[in-house]
N, C-alpha and C. Protein backbone atom coordinates (compact mmCIF):
# COMPACT_ATOMS: atom_id res chain seq x y z
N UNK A 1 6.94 23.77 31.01
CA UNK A 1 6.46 23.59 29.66
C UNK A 1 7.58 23.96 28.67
N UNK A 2 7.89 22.93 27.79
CA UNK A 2 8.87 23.27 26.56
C UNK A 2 8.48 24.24 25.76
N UNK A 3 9.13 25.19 25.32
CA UNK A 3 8.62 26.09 23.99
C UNK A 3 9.67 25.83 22.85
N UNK A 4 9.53 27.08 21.77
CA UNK A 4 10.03 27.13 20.58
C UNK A 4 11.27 27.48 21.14
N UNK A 5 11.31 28.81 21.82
CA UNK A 5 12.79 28.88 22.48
C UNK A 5 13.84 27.74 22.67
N UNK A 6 13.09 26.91 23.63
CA UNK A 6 14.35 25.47 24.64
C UNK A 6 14.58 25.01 22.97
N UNK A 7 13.67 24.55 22.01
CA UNK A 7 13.57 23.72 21.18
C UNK A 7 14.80 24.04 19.82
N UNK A 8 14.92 25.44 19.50
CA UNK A 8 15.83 26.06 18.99
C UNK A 8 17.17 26.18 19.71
N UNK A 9 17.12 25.76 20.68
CA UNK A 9 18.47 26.08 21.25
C UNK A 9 19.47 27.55 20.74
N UNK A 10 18.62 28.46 20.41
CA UNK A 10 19.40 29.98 19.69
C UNK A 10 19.79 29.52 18.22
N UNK A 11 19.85 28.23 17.92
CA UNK A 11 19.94 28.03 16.46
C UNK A 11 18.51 28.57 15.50
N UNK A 12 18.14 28.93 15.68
CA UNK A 12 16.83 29.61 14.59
C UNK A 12 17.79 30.91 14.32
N UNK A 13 18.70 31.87 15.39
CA UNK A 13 19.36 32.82 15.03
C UNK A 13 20.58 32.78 14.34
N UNK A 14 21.05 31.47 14.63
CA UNK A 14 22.22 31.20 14.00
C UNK A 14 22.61 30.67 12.38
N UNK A 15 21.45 30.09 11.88
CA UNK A 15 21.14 29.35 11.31
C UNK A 15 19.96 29.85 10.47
N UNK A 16 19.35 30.75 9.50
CA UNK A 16 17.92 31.22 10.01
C UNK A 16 17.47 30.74 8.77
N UNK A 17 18.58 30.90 7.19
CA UNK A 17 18.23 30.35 6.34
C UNK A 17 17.83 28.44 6.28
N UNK A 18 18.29 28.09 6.91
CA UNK A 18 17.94 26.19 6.88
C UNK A 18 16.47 26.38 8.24
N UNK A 19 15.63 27.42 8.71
CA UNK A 19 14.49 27.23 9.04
C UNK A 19 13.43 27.74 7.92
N UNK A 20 12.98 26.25 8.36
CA UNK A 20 11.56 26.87 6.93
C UNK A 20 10.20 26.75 7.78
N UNK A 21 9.18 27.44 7.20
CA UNK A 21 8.23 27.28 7.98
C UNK A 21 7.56 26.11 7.90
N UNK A 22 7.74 24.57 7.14
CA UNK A 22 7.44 23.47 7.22
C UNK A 22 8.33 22.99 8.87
N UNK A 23 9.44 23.53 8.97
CA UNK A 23 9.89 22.85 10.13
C UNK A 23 9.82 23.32 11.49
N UNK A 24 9.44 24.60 11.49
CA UNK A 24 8.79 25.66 12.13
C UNK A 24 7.03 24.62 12.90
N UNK A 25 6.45 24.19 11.78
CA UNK A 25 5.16 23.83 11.95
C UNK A 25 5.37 22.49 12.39
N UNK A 26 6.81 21.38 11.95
CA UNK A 26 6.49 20.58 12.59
C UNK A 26 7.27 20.54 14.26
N UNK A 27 7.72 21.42 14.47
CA UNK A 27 8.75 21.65 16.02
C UNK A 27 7.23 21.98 16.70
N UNK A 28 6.41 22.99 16.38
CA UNK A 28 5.14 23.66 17.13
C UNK A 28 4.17 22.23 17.35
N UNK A 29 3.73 21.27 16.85
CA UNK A 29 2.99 20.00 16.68
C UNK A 29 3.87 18.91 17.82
N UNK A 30 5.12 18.87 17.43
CA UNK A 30 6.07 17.92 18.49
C UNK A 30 5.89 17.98 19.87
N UNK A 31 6.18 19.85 20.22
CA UNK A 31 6.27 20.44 21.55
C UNK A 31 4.63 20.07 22.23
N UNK A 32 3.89 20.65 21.26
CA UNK A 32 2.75 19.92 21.97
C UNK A 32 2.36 18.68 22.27
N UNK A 33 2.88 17.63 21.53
CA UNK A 33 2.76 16.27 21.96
C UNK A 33 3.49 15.73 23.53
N UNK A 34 4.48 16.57 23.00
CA UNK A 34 5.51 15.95 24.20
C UNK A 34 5.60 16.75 25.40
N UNK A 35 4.53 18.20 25.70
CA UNK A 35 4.06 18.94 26.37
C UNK A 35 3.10 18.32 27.21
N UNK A 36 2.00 16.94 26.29
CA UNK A 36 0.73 16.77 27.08
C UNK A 36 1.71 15.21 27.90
N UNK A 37 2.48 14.83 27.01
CA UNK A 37 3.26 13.64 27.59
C UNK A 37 3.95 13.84 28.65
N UNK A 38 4.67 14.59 28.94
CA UNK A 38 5.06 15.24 30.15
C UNK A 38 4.03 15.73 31.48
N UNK A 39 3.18 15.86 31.24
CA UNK A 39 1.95 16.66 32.13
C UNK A 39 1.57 15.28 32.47
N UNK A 40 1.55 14.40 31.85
CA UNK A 40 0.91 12.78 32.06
C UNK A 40 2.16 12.28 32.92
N UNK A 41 3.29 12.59 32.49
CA UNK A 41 4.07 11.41 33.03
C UNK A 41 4.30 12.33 34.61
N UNK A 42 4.24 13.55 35.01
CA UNK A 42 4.08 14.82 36.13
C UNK A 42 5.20 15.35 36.45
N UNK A 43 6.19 15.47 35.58
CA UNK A 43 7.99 16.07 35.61
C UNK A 43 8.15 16.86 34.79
N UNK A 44 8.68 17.62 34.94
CA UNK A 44 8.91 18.72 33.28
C UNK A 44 10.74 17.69 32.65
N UNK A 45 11.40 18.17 32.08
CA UNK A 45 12.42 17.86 31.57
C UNK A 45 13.03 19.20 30.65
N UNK A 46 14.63 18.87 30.73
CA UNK A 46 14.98 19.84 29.81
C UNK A 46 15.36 19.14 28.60
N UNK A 47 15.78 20.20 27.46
CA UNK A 47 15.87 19.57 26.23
C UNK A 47 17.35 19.32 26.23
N UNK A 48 17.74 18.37 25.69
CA UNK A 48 19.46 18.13 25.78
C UNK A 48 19.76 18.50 24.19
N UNK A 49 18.69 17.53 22.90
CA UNK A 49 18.86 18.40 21.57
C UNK A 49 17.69 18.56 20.91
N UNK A 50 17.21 20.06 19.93
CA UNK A 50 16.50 19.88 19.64
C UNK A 50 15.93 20.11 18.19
N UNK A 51 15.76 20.99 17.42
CA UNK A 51 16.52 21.34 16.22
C UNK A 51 17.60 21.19 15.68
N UNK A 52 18.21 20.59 14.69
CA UNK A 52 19.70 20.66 14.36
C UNK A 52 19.55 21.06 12.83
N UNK A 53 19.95 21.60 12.45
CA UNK A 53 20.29 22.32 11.09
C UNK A 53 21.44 21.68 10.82
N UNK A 54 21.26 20.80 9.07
CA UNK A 54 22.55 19.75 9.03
C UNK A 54 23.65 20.45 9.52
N UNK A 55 24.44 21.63 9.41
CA UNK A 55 25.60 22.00 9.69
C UNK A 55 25.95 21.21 11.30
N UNK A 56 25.22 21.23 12.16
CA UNK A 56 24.77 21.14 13.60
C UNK A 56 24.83 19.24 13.82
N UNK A 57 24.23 18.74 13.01
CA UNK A 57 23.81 17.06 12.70
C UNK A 57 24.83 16.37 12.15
N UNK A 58 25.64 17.39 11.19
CA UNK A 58 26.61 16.18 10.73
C UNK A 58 27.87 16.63 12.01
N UNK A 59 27.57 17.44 12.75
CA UNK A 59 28.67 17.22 13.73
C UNK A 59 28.19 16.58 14.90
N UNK A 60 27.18 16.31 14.96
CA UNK A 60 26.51 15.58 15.91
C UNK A 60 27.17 14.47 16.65
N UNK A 61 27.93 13.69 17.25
CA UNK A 61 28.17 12.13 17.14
C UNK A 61 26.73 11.49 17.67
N UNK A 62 26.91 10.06 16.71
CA UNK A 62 26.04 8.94 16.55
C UNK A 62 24.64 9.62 15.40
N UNK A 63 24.46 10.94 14.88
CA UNK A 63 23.53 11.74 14.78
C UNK A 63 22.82 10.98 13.31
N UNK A 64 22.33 10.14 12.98
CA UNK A 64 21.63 9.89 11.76
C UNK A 64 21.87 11.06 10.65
N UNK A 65 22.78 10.25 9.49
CA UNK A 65 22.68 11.47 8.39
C UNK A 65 21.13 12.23 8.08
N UNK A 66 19.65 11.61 7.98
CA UNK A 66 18.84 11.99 7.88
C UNK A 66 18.04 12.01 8.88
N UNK A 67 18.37 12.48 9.95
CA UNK A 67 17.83 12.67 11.27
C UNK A 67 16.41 13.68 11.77
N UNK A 68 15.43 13.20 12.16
CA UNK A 68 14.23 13.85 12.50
C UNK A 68 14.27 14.99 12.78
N UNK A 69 15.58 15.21 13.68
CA UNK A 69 15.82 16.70 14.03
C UNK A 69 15.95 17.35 13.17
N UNK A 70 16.15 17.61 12.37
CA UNK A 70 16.60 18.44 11.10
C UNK A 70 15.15 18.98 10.58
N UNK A 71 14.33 17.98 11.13
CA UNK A 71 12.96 18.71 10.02
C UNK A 71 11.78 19.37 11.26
N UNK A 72 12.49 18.93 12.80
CA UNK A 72 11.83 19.39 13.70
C UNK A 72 10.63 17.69 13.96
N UNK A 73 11.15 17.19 13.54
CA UNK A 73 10.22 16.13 13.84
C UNK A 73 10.76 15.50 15.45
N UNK A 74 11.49 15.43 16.16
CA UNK A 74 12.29 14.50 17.11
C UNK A 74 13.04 15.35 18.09
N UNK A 75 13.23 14.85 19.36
CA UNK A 75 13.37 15.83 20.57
C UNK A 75 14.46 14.70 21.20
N UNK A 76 15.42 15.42 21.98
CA UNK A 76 16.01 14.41 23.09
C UNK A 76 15.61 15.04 24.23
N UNK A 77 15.68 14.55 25.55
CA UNK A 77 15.02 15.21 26.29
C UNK A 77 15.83 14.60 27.43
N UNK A 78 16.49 15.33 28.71
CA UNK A 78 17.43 15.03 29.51
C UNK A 78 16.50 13.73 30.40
N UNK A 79 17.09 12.40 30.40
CA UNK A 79 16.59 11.58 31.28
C UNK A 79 17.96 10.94 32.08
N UNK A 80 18.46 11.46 33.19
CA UNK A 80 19.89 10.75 33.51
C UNK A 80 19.72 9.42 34.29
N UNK A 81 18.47 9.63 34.75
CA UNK A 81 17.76 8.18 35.49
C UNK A 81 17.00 7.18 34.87
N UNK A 82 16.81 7.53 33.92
CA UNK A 82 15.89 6.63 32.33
C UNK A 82 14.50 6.53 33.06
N UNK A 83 14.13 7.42 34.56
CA UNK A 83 12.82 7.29 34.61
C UNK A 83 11.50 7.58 33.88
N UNK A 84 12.31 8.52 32.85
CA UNK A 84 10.61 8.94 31.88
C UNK A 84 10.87 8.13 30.71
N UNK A 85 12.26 7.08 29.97
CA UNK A 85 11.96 6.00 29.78
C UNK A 85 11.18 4.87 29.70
N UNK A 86 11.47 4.78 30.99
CA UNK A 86 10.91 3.47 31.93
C UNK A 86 9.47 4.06 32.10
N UNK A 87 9.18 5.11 32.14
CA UNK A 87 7.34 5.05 31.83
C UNK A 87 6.69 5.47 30.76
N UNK A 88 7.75 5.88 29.87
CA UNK A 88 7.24 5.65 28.72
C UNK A 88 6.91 4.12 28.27
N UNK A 89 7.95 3.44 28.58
CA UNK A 89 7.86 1.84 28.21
C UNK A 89 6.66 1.26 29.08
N UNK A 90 6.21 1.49 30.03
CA UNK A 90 5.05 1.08 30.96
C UNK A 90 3.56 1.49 30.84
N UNK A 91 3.90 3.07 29.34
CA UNK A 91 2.49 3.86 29.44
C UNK A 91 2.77 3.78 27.87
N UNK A 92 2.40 2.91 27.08
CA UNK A 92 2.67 3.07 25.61
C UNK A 92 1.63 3.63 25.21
N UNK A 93 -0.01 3.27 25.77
CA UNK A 93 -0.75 3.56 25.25
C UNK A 93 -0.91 5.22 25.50
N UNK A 94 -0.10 5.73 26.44
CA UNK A 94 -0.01 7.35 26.32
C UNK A 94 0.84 8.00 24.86
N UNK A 95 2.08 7.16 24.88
CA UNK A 95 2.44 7.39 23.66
C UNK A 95 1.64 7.26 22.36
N UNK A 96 0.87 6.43 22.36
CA UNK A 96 -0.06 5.97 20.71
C UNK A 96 -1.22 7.38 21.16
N UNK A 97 -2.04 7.57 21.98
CA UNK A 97 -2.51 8.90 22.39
C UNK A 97 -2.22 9.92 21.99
N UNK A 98 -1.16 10.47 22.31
CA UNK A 98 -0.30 12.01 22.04
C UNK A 98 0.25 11.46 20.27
N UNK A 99 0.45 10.60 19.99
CA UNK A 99 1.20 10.47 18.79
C UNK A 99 2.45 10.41 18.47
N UNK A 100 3.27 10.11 19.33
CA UNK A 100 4.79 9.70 19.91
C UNK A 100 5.43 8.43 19.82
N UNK A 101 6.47 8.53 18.69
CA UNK A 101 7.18 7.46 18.63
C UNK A 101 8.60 7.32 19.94
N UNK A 102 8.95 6.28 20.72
CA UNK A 102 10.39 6.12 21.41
C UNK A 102 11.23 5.51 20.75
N UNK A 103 11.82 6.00 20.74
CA UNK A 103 13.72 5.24 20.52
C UNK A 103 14.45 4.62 21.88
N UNK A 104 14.53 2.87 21.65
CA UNK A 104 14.49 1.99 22.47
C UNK A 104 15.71 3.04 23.90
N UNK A 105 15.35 2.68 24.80
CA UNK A 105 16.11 2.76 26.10
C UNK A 105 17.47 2.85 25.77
N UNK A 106 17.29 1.69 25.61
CA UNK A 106 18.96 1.08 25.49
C UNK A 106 20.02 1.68 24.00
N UNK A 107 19.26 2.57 23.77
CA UNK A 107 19.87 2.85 22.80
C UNK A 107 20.26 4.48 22.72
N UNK A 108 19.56 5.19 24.03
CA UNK A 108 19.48 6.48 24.53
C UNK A 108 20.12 6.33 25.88
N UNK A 109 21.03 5.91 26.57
CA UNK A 109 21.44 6.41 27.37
C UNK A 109 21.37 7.70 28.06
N UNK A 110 20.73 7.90 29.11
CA UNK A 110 20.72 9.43 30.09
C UNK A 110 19.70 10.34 28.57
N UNK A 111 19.58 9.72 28.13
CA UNK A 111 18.21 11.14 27.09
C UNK A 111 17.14 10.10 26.45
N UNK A 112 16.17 10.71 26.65
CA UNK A 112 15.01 9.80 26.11
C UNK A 112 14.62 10.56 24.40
N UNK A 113 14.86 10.11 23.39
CA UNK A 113 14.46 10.42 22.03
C UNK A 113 12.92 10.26 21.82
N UNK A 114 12.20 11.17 21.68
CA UNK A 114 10.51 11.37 21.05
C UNK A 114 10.43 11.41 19.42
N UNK A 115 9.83 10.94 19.03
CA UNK A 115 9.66 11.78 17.35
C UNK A 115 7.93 11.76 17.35
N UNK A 116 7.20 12.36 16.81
CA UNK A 116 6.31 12.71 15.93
C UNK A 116 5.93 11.85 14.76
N UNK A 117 7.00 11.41 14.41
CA UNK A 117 6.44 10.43 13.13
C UNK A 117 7.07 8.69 13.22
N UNK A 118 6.34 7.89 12.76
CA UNK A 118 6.65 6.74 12.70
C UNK A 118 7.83 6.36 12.45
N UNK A 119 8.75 5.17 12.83
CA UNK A 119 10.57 5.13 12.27
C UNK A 119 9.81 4.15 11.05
N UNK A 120 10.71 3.64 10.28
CA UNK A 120 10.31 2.63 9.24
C UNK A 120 9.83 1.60 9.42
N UNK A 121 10.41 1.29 10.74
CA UNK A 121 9.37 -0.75 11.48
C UNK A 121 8.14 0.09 11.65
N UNK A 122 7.91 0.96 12.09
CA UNK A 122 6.03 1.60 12.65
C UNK A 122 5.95 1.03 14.10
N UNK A 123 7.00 1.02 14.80
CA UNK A 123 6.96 0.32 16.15
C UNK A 123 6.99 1.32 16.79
N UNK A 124 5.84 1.27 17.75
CA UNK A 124 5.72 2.65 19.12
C UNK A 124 7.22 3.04 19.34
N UNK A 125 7.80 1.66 20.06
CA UNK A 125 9.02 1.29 20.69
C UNK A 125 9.88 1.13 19.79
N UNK A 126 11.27 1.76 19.12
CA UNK A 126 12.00 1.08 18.25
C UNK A 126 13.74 1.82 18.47
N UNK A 127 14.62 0.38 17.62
CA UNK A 127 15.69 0.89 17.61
C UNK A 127 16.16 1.62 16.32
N UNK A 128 17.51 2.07 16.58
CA UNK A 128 17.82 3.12 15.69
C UNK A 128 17.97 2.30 14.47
């Protein structure tokens, strides 16, 4: 099971002023989505990124200047086989369930991207 810990990666200590408790509340809402999604799909996973505090994001590479992570909305999550991908793409209606947007396959190499909130198309499935 993911917690606040994996999800902070020690950046809540590093960083403590850019956590607010809006992003606090939405990291606690995420973990649980992607807690019951995991229990469904029957693998745990580790987090590769998960919080980023801009200092953290604009060094990011490929990292969206306004990136989900930043507000705790969006998770990467180690997939080196794209198998929890590939069932995410096969179990959408688990995703619309839990409330989980993907960021296309092919566009995550070896990490599968979750968010919490809709991208701008409103597509379960979408690219960056």
């Amino acid at each position: 099971m993911l917690t606040l810990n994996d999800y902070w990666q020690g950046r809540d200590r590093k960083y403590p002023d850019d956590l607010t408790p809006e992003i606090e509340g939405n990291a606690l809402e995420l973990l649980d989505r992607v807690n019951i999604l995991l229990g469904e799909f029957g693998q745990e996973r580790k987090i590769n990124s998960g919080w980023r505090p801009p200092a953290v994001n604009g060094k990011t590479p490929g990292a969206a200047p306004l990136s989900k992570h930043m507000l705790g909305l969006a998770v990467d999550l180690a997939d080196p086989e794209g198998d929890l991908d590939e069932w995410c793409l096969e179990n959408l209606d688990a995703l619309e369930r839990v409330g989980l947007w993907l960021e296309h396959p092919a566009a995550t190499k070896s990490w599968c991207h979750l968010q919490s909130v809709p991208p701008k198309s409103a597509k379960r499935v979408f690219y960056p």
